[in-house]
Each structure stands twice: as structure tokens, then as C-alpha cells.
N, C-alpha and C. Protein backbone atom coordinates (compact mmCIF):
# COMPACT_ATOMS: atom_id res chain seq x y z
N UNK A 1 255.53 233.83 162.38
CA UNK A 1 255.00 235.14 162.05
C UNK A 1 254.25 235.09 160.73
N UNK A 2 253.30 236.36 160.55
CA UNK A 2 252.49 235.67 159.44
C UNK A 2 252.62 237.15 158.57
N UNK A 3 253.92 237.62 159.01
CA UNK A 3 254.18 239.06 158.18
C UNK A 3 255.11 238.31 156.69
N UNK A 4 254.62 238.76 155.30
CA UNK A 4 254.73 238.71 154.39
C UNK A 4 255.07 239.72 153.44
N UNK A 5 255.15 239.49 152.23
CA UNK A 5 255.54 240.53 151.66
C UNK A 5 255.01 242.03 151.28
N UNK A 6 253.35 241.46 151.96
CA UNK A 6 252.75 242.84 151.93
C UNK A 6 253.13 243.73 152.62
N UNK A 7 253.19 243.14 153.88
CA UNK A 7 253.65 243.99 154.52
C UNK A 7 255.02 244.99 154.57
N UNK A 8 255.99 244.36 154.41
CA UNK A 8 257.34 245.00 154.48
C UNK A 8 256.87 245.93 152.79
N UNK A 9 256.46 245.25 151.63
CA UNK A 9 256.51 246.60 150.60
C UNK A 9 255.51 247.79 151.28
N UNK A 10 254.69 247.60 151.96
CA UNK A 10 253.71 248.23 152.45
C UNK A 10 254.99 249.39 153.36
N UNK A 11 255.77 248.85 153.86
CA UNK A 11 256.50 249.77 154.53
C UNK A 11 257.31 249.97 154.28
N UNK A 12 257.79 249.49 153.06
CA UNK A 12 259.31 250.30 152.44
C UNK A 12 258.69 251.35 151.69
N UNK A 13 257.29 251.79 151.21
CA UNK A 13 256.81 252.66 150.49
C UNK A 13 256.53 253.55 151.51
N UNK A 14 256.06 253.46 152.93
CA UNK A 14 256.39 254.81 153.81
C UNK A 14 257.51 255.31 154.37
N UNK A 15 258.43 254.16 154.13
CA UNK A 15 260.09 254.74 154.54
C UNK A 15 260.24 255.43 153.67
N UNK A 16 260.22 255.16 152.26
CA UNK A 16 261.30 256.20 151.43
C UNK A 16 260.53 257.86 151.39
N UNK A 17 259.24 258.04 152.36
CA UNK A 17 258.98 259.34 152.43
C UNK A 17 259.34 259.97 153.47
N UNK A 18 260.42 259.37 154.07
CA UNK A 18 261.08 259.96 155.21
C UNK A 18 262.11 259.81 154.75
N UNK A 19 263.04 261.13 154.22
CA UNK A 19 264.04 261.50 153.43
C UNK A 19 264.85 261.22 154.54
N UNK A 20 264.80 261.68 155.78
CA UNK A 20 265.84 262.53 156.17
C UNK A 20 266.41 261.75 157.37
N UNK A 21 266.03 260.12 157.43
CA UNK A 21 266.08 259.40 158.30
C UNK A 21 267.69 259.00 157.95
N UNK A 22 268.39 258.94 159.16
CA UNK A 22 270.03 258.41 159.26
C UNK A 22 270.33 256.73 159.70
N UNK A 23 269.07 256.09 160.25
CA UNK A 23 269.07 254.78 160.92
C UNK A 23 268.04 254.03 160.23
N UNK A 24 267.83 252.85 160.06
CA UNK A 24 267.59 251.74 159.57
C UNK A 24 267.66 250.42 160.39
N UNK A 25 266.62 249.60 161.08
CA UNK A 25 266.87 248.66 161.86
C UNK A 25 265.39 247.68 161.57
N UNK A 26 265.73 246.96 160.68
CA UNK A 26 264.31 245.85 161.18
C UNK A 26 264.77 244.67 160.85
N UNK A 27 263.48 243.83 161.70
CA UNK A 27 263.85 242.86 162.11
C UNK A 27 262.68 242.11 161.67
N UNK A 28 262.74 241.11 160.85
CA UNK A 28 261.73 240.30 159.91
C UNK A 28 262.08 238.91 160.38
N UNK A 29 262.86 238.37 161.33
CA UNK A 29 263.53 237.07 161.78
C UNK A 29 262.65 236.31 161.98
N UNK A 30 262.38 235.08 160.86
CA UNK A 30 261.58 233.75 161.12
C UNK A 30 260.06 234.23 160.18
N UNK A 31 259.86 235.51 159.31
CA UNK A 31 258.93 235.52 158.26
C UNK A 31 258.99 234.95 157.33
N UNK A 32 258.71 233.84 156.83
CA UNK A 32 259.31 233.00 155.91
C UNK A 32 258.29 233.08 154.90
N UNK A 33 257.31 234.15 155.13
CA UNK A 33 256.49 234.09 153.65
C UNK A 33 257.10 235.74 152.90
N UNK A 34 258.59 236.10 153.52
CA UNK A 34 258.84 237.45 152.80
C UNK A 34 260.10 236.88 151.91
N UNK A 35 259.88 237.65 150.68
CA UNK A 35 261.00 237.13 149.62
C UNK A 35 261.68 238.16 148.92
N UNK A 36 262.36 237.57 147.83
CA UNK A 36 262.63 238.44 146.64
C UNK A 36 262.02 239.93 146.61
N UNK A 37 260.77 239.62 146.63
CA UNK A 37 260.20 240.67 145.94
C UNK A 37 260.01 242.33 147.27
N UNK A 38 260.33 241.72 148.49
CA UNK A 38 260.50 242.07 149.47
C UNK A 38 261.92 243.27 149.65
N UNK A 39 263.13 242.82 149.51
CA UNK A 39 263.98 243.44 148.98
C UNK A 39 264.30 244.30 148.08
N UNK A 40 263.42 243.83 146.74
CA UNK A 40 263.44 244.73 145.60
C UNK A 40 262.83 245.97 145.91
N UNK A 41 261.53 245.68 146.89
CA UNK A 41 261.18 247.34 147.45
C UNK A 41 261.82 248.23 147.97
N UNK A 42 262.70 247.60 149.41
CA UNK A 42 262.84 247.76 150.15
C UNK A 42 264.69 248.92 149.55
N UNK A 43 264.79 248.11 148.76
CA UNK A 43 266.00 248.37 147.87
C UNK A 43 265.62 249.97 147.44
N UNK A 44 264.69 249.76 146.75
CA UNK A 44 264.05 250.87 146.28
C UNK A 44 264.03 252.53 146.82
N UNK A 45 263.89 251.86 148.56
CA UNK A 45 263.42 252.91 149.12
C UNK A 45 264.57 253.24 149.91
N UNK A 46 265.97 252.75 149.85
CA UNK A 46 267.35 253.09 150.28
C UNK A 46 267.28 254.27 148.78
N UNK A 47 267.11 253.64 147.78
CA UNK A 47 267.89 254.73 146.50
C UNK A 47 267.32 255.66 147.52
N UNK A 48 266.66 256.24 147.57
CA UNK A 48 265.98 257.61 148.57
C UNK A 48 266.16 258.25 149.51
N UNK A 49 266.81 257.49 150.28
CA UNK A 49 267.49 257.83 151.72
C UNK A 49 268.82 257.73 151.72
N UNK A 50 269.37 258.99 151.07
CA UNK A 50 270.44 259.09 151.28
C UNK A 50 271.25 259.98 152.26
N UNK A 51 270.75 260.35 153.09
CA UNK A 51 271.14 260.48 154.62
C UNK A 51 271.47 259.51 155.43
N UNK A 52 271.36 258.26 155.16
CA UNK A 52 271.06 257.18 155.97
C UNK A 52 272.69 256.48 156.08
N UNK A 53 272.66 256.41 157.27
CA UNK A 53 274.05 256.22 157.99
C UNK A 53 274.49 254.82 158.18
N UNK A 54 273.19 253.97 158.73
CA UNK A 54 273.05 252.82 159.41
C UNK A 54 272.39 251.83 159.24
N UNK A 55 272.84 250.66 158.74
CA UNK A 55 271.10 249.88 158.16
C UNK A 55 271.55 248.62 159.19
N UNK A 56 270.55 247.77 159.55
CA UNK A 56 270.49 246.70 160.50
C UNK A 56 269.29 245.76 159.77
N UNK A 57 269.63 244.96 159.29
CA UNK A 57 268.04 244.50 158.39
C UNK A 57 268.77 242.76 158.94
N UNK A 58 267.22 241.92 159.39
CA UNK A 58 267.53 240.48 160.22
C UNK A 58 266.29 239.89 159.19
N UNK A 59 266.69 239.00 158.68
CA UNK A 59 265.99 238.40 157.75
C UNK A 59 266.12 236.87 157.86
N UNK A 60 266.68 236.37 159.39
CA UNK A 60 266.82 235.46 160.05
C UNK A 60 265.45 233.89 159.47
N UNK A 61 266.33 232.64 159.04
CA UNK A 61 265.14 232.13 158.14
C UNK A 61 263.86 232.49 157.55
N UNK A 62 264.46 233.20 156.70
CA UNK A 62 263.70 233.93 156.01
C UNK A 62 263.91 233.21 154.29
N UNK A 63 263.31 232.03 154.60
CA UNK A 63 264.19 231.18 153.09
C UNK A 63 263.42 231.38 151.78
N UNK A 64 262.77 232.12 151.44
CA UNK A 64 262.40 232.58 150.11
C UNK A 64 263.72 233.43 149.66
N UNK A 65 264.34 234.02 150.19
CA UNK A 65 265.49 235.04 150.06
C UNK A 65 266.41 234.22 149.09
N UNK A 66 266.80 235.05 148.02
CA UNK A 66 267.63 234.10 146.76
C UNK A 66 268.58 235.23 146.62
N UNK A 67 269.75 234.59 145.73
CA UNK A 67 270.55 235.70 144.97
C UNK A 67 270.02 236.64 144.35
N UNK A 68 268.50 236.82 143.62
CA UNK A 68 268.00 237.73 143.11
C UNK A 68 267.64 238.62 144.20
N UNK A 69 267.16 238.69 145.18
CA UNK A 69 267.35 239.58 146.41
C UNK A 69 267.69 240.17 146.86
N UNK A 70 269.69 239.85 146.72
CA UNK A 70 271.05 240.29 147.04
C UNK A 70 270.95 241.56 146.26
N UNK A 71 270.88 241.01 144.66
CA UNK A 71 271.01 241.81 143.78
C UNK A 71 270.38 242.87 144.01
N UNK A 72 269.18 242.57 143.75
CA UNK A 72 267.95 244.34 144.29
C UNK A 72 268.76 244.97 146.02
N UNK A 73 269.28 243.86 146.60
CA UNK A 73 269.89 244.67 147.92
C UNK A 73 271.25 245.80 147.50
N UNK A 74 272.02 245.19 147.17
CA UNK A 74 273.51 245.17 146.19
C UNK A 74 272.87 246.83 145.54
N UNK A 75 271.89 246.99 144.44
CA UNK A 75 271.65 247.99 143.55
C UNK A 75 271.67 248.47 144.92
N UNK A 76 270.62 248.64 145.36
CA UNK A 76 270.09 250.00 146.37
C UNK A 76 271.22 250.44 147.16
N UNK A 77 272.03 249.72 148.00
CA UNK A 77 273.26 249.99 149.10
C UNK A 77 274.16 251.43 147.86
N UNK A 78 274.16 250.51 146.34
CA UNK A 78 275.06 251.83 145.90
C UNK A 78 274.83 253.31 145.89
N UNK A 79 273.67 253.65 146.37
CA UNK A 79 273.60 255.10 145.95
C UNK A 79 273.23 255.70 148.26
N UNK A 80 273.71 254.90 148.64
CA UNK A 80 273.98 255.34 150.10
C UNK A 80 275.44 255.76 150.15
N UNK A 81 275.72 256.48 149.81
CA UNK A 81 277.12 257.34 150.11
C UNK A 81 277.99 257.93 151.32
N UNK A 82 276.87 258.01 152.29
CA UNK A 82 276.88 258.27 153.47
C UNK A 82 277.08 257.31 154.63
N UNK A 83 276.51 255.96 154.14
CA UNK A 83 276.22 254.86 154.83
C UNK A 83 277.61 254.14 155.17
N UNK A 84 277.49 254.18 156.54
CA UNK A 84 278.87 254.41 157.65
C UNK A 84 278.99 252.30 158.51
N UNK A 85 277.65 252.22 158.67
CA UNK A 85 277.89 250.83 159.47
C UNK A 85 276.38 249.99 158.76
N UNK A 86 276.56 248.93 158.22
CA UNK A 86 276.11 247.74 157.52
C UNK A 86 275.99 246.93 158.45
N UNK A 87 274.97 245.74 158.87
CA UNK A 87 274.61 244.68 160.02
C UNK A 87 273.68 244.33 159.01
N UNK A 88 273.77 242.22 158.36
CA UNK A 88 272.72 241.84 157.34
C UNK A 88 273.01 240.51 157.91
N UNK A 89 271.55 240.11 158.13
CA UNK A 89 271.87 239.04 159.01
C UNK A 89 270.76 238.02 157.94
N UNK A 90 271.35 237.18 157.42
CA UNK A 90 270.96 236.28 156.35
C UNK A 90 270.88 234.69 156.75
N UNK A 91 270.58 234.35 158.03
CA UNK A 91 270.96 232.87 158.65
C UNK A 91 269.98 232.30 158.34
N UNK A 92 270.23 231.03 157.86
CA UNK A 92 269.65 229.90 157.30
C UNK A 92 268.86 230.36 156.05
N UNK A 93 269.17 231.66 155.45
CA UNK A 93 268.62 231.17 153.94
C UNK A 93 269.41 230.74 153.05
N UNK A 94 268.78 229.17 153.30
CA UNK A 94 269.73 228.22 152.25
C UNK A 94 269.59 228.47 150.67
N UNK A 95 268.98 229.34 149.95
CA UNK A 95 268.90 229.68 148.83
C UNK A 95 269.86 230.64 147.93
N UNK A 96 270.56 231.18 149.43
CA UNK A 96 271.80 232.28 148.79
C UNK A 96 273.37 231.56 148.20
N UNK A 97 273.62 231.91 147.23
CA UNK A 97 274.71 231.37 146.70
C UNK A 97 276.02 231.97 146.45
N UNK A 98 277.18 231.97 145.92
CA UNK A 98 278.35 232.60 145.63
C UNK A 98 277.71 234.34 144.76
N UNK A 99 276.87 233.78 143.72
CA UNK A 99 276.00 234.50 143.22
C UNK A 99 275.40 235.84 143.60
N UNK A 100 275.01 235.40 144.77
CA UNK A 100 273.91 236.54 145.79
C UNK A 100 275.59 237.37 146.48
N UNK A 101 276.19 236.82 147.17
CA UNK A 101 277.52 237.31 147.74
C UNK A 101 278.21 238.10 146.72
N UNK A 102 278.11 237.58 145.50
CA UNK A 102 278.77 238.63 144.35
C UNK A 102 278.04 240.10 144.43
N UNK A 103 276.85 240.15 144.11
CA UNK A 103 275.78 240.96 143.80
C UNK A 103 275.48 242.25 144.97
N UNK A 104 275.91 241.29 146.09
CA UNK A 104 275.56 242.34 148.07
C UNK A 104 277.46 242.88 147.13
N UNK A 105 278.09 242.29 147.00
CA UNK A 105 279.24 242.94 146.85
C UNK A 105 279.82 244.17 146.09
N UNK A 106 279.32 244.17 145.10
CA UNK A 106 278.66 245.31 143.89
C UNK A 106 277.98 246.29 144.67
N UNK A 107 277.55 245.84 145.57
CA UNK A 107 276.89 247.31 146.30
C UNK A 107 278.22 247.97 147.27
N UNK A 108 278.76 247.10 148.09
CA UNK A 108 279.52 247.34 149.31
C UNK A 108 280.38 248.14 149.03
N UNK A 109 281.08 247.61 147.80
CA UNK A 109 282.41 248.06 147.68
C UNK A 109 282.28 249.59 146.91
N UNK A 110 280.73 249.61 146.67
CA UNK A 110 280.94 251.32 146.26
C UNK A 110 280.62 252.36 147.68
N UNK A 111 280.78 252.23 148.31
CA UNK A 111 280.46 252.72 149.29
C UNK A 111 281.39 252.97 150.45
N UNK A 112 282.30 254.23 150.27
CA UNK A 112 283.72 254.30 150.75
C UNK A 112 283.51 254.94 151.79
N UNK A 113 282.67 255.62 152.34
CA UNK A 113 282.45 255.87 154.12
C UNK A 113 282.23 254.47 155.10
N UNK A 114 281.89 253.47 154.48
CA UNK A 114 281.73 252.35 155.28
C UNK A 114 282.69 251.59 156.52
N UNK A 115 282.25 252.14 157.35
CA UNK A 115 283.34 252.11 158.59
C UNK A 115 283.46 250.45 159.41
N UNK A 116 281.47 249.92 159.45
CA UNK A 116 281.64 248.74 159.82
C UNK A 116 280.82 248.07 159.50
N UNK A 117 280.86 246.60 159.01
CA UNK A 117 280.73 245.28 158.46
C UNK A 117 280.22 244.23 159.21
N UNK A 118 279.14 243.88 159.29
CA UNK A 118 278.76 242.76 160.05
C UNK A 118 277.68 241.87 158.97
N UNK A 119 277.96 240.97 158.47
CA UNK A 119 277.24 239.86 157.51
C UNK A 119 277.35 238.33 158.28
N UNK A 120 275.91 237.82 158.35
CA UNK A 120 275.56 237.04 159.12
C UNK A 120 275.17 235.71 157.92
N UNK A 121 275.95 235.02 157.35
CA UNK A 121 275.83 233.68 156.36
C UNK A 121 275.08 232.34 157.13
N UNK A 122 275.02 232.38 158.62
CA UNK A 122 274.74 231.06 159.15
C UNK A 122 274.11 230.19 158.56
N UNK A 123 274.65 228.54 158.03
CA UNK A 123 273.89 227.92 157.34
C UNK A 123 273.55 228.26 156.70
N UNK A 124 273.92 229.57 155.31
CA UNK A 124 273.98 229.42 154.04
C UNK A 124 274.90 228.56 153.23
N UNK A 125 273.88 227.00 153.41
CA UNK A 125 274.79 226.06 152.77
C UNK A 125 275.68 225.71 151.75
N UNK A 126 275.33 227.12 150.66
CA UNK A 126 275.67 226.82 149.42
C UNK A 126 276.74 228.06 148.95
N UNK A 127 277.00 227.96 150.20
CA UNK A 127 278.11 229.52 150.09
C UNK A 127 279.44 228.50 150.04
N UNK A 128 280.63 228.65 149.10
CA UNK A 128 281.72 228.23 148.87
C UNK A 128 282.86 229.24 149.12
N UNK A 129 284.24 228.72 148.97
CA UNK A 129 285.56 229.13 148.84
C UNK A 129 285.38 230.49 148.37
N UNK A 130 284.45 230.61 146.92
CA UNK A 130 284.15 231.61 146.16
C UNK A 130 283.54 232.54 146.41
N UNK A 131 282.94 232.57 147.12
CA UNK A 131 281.74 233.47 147.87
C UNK A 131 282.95 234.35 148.62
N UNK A 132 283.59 233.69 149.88
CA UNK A 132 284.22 234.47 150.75
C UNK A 132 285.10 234.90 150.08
N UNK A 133 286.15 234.64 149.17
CA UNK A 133 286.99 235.19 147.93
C UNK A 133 286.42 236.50 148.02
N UNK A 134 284.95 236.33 147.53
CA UNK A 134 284.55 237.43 146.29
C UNK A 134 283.86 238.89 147.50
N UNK A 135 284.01 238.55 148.69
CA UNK A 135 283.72 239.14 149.91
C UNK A 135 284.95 240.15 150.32
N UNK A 136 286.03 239.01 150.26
CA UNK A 136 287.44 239.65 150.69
C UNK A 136 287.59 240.87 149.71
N UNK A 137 287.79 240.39 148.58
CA UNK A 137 287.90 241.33 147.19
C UNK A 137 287.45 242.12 147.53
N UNK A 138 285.98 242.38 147.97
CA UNK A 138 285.23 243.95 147.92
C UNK A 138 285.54 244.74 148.84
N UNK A 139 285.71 243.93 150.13
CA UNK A 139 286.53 244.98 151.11
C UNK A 139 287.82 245.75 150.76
N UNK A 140 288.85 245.09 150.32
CA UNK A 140 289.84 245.69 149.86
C UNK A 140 289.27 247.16 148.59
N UNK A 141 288.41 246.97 148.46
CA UNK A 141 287.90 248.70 147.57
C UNK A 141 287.27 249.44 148.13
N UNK A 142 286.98 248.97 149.34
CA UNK A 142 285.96 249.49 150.35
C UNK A 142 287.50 250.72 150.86
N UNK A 143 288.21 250.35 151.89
CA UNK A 143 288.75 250.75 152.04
C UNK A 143 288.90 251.50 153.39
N UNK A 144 287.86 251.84 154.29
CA UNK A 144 287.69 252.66 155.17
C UNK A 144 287.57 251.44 156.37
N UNK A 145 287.04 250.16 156.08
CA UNK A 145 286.27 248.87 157.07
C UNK A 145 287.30 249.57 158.34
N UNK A 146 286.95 249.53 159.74
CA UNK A 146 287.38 249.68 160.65
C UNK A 146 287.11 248.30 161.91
N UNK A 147 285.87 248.14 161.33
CA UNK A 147 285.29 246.98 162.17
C UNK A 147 284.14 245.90 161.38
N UNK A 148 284.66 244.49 161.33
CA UNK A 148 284.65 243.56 160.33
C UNK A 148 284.22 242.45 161.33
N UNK A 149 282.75 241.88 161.16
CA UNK A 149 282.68 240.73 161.36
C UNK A 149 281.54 239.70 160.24
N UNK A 150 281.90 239.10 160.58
CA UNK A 150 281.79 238.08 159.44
C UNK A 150 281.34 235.84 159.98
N UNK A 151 279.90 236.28 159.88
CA UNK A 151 280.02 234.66 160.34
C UNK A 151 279.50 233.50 159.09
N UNK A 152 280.09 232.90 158.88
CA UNK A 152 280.00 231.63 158.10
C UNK A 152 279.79 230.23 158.82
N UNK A 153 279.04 230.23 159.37
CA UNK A 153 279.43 228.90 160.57
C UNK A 153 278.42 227.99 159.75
N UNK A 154 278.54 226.74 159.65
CA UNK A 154 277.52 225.69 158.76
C UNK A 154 277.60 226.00 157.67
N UNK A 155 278.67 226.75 156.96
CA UNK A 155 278.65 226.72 155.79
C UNK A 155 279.90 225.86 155.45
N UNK A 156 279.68 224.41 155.24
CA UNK A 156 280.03 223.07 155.00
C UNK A 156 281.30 223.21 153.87
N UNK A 157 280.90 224.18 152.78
CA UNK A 157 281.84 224.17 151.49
C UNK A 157 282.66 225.22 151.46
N UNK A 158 282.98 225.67 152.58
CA UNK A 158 284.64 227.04 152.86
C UNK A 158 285.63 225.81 153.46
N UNK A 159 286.64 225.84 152.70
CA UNK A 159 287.39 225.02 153.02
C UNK A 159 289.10 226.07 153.58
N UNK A 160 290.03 225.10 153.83
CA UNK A 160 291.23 225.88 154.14
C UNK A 160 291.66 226.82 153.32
N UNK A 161 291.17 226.35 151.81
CA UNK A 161 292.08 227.02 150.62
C UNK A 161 291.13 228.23 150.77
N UNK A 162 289.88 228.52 150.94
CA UNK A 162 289.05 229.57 151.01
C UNK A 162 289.51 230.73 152.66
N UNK A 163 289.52 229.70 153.45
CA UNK A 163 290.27 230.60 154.73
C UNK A 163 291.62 231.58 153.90
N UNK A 164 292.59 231.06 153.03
CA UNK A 164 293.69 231.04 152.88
C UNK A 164 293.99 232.32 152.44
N UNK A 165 292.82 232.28 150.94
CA UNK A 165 292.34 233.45 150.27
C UNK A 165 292.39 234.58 150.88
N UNK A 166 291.29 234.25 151.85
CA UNK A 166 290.59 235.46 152.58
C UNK A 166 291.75 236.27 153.57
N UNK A 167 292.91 235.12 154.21
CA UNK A 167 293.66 236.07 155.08
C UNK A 167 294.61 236.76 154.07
N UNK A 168 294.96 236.37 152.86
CA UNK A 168 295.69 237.24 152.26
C UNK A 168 295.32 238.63 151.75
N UNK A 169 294.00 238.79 151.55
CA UNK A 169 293.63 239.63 151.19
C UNK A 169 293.46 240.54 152.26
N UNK A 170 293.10 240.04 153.62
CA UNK A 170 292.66 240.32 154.43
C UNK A 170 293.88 241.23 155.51
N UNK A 171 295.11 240.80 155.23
CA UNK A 171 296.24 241.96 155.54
C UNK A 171 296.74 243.07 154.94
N UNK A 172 295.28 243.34 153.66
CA UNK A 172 295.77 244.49 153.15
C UNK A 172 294.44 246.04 153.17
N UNK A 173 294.12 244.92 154.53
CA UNK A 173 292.89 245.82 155.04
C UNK A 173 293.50 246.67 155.92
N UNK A 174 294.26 247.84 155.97
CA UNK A 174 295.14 249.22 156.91
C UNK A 174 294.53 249.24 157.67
N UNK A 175 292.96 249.83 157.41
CA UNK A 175 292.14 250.80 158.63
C UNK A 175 291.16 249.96 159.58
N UNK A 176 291.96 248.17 159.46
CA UNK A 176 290.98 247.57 160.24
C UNK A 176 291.42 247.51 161.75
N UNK A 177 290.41 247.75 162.66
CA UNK A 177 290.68 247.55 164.25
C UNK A 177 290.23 246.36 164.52
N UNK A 178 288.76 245.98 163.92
CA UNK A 178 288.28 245.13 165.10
C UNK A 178 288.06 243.69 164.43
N UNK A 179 288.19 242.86 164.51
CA UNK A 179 287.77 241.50 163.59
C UNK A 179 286.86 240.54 164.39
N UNK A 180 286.02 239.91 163.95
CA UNK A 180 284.93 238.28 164.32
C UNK A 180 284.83 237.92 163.30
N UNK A 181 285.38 236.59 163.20
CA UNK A 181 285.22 235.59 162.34
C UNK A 181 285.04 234.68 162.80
N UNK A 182 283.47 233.73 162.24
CA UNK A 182 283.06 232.58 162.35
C UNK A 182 282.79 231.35 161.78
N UNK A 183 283.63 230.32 161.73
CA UNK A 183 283.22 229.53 160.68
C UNK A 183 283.57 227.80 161.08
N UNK A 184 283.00 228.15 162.69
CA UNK A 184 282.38 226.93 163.21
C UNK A 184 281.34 225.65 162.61
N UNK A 185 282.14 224.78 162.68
CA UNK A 185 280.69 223.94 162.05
C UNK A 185 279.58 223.67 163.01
């Protein structure tokens, strides 16, 4: 695809003039000339839509995407208050780190209507023990998660002690029904 970053700022600047929109769904999978700077708009134009219930964003090798990305993602998610079900599908950008997972986390965990969780790591190689730690953590402030999935598969550096983490924390999730966890090599 030869959609870039013009484009998506080009259209996060006509989303945020549609206040009153409750859904959120695109799909950028395999644009590999959209980055950083892509998010930071796009971020932008969530502060604005705060009606918005539902976001679905596929950014599927999309490897310009860095922890600085997260971050501009992370800011914007906090002022969605409303925002009920999360789907971020981040596969194969090998550029995201414990770092970027901290930063999406800072957003999540302010956001206490959040009913369901779906984060897509595939072959984010450089995601560790620490990352999913710092994942578990935020759910537990979240508080509402009802339905939780979660894939890590090719991510080489989650080891047992990182599984270990995560289920402890992970039985003090009350309001959870539904679970997928992936972390197939």
C-alpha cells in the first residue's frame, strides 16, 4: 500500500470534526510508510471524541511504529471516558518495546468503563517479561475488563517467570469472563 502519513493525518483532522461519532475502526495493515507521526495525530483527534465507545485501529507491519507512538496513543486513549471496548493490533512492529507497552498503559488504565481488551504484540520482538508485567499491572486499575485477549506469539523474550507474573496478577481480575492468550512461538 502506498498510504502514508499524509494520508491518515489528512484523516484524523476530518475525524475529530465529527464529535459525536461512538465507533472507530481502521485498518492501515501492511502501510509501512505510516509512523510516529501518524499516531500523534490521530491521538489528537480521540482528545475530541469523547463519545467514542469503540476503537479498532490494525496497524499490522506497520514498522515505523515506535514507543514514541504508544505514547501519543497512551495520551489520547486518556481523555475517552466513555470508551467501553479497545482492539490494537500492533503485529510485527518490531520497534515497540517494554517502553511503548508502558506508555499504551498510562492510557488504559485511566479509563474505567473499559469492558474489553484485545492487544495484538505478534512478533514484537523486543517485548520482555516486563512489558507483560507492566500490562497485567494496568488491568488490575482498569477494573471493569470483562473480556481480555491478549496475543504475544514470537515474542521470543516472555519467559515462564513473565507467564508467572501475569497469572498472579491476573486472578485479581473479578469482572473477567472471557480470556485468549497467545504466546505461541
Amino acid at each position: 500500500m502506498k498510504i502514508s502519513d499524509e494520508g491518515l493525518i489528512n484523516l484524523s483532522g476530518c475525524l475529530k470534526k465529527v464529535v459525536s461519532l461512538q465507533s472507530v475502526n481502521l485498518n492501515f495493515c501492511d502501510c509501512r510508510e505510516i509512523s510516529d507521526r501518524s499516531l500523534q495525530k490521530l491521538s489528537e483527534c480521540f482528545k475530541r471524541l469523547v463519545s467514542l465507545q469503540s476503537i479498532n485501529l490494525n496497524f499490522f507491519f506497520c514498522n515505523n511504529i515506535t514507543d514514541k507512538g504508544l505514547n501519543s496513543l497512551g495520551e489520547g486513549l486518556k481523555k475517552l471516558k466513555f470508551l467501553q471496548s479497545i482492539s490494537l493490533n500492533l503485529c510485527d512492529c518490531k520497534k515497540i518495546t517494554d517502553r511503548g507497552l508502558q506508555y499504551l498503559n498510562e492510557g488504559l488504565q485511566k479509563l474505567k468503563n473499559l469492558q474489553s481488551i484485545h492487544l495484538n504484540f505478534y512478533f514484537c520482538s523486543n517485548i520482555t517479561d516486563n512489558g507483560l508485567k507492566t500490562i497485567s499491572e494496568g488491568l488490575q486499575k482498569i477494573g471493569s475488563v470483562q473480556s481480555l485477549n491478549l496475543n504475544f506469539c514470537g515474542c521470543y523474550q516472555i519467559t515462564d517467570k513473565g507467564l508467572n507474573n501475569f497469572s498472579a496478577d491476573l486472578k485479581k481480575l473479578s469482572s473477567l469472563q472471557s480470556l485468549n492468550l497467545n504466546f505461541e512461538l
